[in-house]
N, C-alpha and C. Protein backbone atom coordinates (compact mmCIF):
# COMPACT_ATOMS: atom_id res chain seq x y z
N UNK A 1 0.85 -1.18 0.00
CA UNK A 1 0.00 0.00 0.00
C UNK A 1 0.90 1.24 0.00
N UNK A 2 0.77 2.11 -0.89
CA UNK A 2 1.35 3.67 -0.77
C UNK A 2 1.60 4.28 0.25
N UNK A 3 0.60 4.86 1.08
CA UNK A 3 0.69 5.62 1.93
C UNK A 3 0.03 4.57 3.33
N UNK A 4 1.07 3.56 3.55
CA UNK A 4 1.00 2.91 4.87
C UNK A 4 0.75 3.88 5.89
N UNK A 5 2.11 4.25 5.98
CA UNK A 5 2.26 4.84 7.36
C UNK A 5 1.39 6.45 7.42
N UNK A 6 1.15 6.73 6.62
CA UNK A 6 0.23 8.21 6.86
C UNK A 6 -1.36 7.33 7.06
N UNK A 7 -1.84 6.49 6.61
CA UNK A 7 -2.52 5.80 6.99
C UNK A 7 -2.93 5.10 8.55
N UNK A 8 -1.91 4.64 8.88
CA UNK A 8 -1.53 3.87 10.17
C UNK A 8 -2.14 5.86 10.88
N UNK A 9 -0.98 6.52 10.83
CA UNK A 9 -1.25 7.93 11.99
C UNK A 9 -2.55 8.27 12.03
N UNK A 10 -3.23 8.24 10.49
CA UNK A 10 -4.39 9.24 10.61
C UNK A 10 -5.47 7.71 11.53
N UNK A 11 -5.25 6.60 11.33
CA UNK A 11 -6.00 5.79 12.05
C UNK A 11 -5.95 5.99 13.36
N UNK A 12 -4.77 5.84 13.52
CA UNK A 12 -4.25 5.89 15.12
C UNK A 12 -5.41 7.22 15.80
N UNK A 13 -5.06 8.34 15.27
CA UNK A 13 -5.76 9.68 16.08
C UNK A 13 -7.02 9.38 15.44
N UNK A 14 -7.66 8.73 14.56
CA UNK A 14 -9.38 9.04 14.62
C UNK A 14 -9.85 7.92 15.97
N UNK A 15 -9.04 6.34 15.85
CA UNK A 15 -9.45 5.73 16.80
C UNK A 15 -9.05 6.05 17.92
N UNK A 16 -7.87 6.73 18.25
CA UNK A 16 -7.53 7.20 19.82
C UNK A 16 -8.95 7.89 20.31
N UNK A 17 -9.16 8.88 19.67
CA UNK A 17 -10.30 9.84 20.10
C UNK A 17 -11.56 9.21 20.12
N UNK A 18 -11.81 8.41 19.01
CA UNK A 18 -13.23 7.10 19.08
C UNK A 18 -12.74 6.60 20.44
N UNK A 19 -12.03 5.45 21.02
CA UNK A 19 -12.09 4.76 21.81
C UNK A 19 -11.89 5.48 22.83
N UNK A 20 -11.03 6.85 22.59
CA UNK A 20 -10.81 7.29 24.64
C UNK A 20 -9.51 6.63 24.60
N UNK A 21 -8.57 6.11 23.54
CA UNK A 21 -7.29 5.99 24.41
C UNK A 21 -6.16 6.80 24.11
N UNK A 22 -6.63 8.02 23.50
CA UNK A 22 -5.25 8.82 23.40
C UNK A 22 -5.74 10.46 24.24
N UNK A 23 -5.05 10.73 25.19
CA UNK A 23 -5.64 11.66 25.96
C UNK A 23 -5.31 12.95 25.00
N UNK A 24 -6.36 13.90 25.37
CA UNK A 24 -6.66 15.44 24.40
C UNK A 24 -5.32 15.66 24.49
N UNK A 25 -4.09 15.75 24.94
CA UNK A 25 -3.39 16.57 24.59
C UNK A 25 -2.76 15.59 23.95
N UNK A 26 -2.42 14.06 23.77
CA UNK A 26 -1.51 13.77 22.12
C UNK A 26 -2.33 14.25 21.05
N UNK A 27 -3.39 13.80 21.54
CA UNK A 27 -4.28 13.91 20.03
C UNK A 27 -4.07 15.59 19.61
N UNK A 28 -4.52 16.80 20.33
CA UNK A 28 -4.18 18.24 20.11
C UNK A 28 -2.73 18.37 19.33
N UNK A 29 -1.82 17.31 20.05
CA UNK A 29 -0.23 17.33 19.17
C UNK A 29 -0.04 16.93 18.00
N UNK A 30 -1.14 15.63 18.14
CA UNK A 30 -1.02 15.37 16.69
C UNK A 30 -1.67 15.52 15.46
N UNK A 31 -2.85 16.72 16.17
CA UNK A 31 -3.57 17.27 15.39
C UNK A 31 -2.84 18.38 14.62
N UNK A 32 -1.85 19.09 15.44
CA UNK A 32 -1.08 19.92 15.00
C UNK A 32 0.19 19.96 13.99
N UNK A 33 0.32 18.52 13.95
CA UNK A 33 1.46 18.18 13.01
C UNK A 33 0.79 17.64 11.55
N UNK A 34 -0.61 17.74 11.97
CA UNK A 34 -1.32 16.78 10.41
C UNK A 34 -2.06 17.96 9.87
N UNK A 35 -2.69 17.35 8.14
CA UNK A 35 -2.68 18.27 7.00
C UNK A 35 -4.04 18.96 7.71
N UNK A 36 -4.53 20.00 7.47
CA UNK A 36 -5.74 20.65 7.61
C UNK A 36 -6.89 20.29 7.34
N UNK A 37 -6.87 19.58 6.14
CA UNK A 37 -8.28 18.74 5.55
C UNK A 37 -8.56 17.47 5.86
N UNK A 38 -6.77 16.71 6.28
CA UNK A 38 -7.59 15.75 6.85
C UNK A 38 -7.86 15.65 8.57
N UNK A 39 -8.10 17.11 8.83
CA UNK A 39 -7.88 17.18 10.15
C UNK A 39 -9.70 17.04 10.33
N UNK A 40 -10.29 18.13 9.63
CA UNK A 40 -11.40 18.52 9.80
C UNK A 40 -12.20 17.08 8.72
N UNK A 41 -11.98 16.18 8.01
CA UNK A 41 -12.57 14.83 7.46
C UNK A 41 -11.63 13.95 8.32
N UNK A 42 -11.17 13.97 9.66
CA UNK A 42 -11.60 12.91 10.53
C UNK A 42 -12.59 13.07 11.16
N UNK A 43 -12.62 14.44 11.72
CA UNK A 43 -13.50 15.06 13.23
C UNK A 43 -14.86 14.67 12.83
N UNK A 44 -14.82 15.57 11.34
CA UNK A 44 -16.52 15.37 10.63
C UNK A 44 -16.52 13.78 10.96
N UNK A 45 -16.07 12.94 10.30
CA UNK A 45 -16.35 11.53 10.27
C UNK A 45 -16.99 11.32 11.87
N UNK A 46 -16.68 11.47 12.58
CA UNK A 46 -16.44 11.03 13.95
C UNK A 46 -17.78 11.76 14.21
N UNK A 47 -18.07 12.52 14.11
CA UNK A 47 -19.28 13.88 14.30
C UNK A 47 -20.68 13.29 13.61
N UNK A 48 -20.40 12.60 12.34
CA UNK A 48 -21.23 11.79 11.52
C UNK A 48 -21.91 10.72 12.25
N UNK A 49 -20.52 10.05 12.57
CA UNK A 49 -20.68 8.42 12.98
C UNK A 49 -21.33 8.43 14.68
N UNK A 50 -21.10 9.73 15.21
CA UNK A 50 -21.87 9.54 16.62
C UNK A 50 -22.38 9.98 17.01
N UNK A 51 -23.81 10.62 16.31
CA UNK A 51 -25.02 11.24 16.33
C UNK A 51 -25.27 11.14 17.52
N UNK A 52 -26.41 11.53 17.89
CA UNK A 52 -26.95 11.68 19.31
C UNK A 52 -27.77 10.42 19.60
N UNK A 53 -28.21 9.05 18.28
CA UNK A 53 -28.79 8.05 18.69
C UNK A 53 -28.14 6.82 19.14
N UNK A 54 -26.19 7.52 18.71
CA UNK A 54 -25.24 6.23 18.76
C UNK A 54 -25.18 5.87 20.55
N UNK A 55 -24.99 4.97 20.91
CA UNK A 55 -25.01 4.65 22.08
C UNK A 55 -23.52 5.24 22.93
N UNK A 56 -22.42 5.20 22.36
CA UNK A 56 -21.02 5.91 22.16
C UNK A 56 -21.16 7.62 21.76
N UNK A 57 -22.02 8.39 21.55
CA UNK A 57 -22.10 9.52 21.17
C UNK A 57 -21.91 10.07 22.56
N UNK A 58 -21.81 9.98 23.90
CA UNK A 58 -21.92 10.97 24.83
C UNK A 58 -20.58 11.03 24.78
N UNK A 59 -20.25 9.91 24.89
CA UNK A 59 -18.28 9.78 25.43
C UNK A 59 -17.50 10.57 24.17
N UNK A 60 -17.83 10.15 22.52
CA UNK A 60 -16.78 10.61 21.46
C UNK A 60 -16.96 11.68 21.25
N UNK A 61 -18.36 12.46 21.12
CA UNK A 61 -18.79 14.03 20.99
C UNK A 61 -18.03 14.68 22.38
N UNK A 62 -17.79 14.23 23.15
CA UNK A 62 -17.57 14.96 24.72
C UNK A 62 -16.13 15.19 24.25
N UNK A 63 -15.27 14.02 24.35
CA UNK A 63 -13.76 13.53 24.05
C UNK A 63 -13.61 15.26 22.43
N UNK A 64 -14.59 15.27 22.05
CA UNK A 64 -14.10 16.39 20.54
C UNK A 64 -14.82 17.74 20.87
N UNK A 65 -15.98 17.69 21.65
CA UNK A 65 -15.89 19.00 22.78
C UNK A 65 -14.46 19.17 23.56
N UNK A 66 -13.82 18.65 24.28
CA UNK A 66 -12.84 18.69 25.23
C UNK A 66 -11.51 19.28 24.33
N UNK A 67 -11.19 18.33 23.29
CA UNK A 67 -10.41 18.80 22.11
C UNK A 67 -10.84 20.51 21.95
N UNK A 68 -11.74 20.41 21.19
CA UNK A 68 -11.71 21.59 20.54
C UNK A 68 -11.88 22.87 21.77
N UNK A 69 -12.49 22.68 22.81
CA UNK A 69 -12.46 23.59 23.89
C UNK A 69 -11.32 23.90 24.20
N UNK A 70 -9.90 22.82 24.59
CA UNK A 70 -8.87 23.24 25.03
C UNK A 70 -8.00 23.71 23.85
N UNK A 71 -7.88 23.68 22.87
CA UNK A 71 -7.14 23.41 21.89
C UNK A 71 -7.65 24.19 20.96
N UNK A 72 -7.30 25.60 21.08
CA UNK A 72 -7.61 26.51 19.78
C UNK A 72 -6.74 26.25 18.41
N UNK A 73 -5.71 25.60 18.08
CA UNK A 73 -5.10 25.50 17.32
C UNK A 73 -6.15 24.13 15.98
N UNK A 74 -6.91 23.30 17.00
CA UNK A 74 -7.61 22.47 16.66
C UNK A 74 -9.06 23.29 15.70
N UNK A 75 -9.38 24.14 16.55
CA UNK A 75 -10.41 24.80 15.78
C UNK A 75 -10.10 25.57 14.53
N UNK A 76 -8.46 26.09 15.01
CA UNK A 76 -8.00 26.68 13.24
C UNK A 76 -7.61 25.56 12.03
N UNK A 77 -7.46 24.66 12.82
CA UNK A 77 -7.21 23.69 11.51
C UNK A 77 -8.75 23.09 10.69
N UNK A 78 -9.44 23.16 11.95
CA UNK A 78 -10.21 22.71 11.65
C UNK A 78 -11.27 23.64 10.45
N UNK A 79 -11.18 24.85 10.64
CA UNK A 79 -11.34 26.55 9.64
C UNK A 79 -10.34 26.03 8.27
N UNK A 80 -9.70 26.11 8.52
CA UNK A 80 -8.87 26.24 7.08
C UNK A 80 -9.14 24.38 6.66
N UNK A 81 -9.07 23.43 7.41
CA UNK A 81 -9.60 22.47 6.81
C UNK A 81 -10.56 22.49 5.57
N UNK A 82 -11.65 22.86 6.38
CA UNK A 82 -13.11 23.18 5.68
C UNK A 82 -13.16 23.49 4.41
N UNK A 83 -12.05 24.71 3.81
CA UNK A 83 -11.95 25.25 2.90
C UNK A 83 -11.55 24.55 1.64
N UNK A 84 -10.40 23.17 2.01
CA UNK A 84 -9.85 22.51 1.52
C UNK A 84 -10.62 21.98 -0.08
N UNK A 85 -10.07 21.69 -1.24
CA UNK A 85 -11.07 21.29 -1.78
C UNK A 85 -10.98 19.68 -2.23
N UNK A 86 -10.10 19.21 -1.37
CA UNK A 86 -10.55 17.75 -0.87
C UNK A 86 -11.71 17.54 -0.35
N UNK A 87 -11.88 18.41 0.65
CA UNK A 87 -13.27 18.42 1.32
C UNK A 87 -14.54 18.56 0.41
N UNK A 88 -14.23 19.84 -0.63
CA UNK A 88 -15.27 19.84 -1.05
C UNK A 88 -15.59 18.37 -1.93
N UNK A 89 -14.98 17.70 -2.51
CA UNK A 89 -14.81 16.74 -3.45
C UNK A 89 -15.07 16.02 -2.85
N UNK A 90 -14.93 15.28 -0.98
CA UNK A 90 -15.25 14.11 -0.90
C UNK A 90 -16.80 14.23 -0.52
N UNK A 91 -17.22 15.37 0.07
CA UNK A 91 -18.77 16.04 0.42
C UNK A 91 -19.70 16.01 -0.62
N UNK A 92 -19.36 16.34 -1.88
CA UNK A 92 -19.90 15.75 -3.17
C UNK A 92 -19.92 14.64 -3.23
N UNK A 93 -19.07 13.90 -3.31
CA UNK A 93 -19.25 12.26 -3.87
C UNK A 93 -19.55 11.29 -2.93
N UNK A 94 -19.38 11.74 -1.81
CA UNK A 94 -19.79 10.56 -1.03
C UNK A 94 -20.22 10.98 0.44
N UNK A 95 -20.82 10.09 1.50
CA UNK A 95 -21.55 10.78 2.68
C UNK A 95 -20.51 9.57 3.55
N UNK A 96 -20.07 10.49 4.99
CA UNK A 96 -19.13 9.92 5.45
C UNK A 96 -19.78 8.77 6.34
N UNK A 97 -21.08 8.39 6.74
CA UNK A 97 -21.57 7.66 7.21
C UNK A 97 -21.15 6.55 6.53
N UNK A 98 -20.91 6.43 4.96
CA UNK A 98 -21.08 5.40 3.87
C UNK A 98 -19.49 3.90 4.01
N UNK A 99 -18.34 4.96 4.89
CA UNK A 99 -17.30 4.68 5.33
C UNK A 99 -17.09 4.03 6.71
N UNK A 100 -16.31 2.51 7.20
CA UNK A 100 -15.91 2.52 8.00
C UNK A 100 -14.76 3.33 8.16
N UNK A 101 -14.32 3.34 9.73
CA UNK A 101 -12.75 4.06 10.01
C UNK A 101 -12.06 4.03 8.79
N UNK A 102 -11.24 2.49 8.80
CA UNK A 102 -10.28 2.09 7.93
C UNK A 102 -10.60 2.16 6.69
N UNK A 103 -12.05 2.09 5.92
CA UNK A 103 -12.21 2.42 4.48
C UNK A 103 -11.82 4.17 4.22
N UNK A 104 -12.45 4.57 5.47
CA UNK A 104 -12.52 6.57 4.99
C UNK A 104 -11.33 6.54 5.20
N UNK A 105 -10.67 6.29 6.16
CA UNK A 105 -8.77 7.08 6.11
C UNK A 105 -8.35 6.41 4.86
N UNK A 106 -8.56 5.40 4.20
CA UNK A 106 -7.69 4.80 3.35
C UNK A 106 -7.91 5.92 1.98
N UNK A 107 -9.16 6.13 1.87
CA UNK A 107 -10.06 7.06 0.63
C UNK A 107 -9.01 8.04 0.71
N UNK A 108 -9.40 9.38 2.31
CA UNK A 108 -8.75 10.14 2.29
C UNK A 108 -7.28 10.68 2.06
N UNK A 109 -6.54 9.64 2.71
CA UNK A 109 -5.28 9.93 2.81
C UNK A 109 -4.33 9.51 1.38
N UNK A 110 -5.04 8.41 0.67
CA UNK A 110 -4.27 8.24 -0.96
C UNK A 110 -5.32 9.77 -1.37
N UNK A 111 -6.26 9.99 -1.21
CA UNK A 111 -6.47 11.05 -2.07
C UNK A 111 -5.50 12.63 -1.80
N UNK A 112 -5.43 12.60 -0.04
CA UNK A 112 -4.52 13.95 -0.18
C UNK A 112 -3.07 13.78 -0.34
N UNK A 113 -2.47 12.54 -0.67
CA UNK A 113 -1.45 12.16 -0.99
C UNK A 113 -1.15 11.96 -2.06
N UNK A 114 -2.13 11.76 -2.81
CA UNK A 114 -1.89 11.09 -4.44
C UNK A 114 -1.94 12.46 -5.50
C-alpha cells in the first residue's frame, strides 16, 4: 500500500479519540502536526458516525468537545480544513456515514497524498 504509514497515523488519532485511548493533549499534538483537511474529514467523520442516537455519542462528541475547547489551534485547523477542496470533493461524492474508520482514512489519505 502507498501511503502505509500516513494511513496507520491518521488511524491511530481518529481511533484514539473514538475509543478514549489517546488523551486530548496527544491527540491536540497530533492534530497539530497533520494536513488541515484531513484534520477537519476525521473530526466530521467522527461527528457523523456519533449522532446523538449512537449509544457511544456521549463519550466521542464529549472527548471532541474537550479537544476543541482546550485546543484553539484544533479549531483553526479545523477553519482552514473546511476550505480545503478535498473536502469539497469528498462532500460531493460521497456521505461519510457510507465509510468505516479504515475504508474513509484509506479514501482520504491516498487522495490527499496522491
Amino acid at each position: 500500500m502507498a501511503f502505509e504509514h500516513e494511513q496507520r497515523e491518521a488511524l491511530h488519532l481518529l481511533q484514539g479519540i473514538e475509543n478514549g485511548t489517546m488523551s486530548i493533549s496527544e491527540a491536540a499534538h497530533l492534530i497539530d502536526e497533520a494536513d488541515p483537511a484531513l484534520v477537519y474529514l476525521l473530526l466530521t467523520w467522527l461527528r457523523s458516525h456519533y449522532g446523538g442516537d449512537h449509544p457511544a455519542a456521549e463519550g466521542v462528541i464529549g472527548r471532541l468537545v474537550e479537544l476543541t475547547g482546550k485546543h484553539a489551534g484544533v479549531k483553526a485547523s479545523m477553519r482552514e480544513g473546511k476550505a480545503d477542496s478535498i473536502v469539497a470533493w469528498f462532500e460531493e461524492e460521497h456521505s461519510y456515514r457510507e465509510f468505516s474508520a479504515t475504508g474513509f482514512v484509506a479514501l482520504v489519505v491516498e487522495k490527499l497524498e496522491g
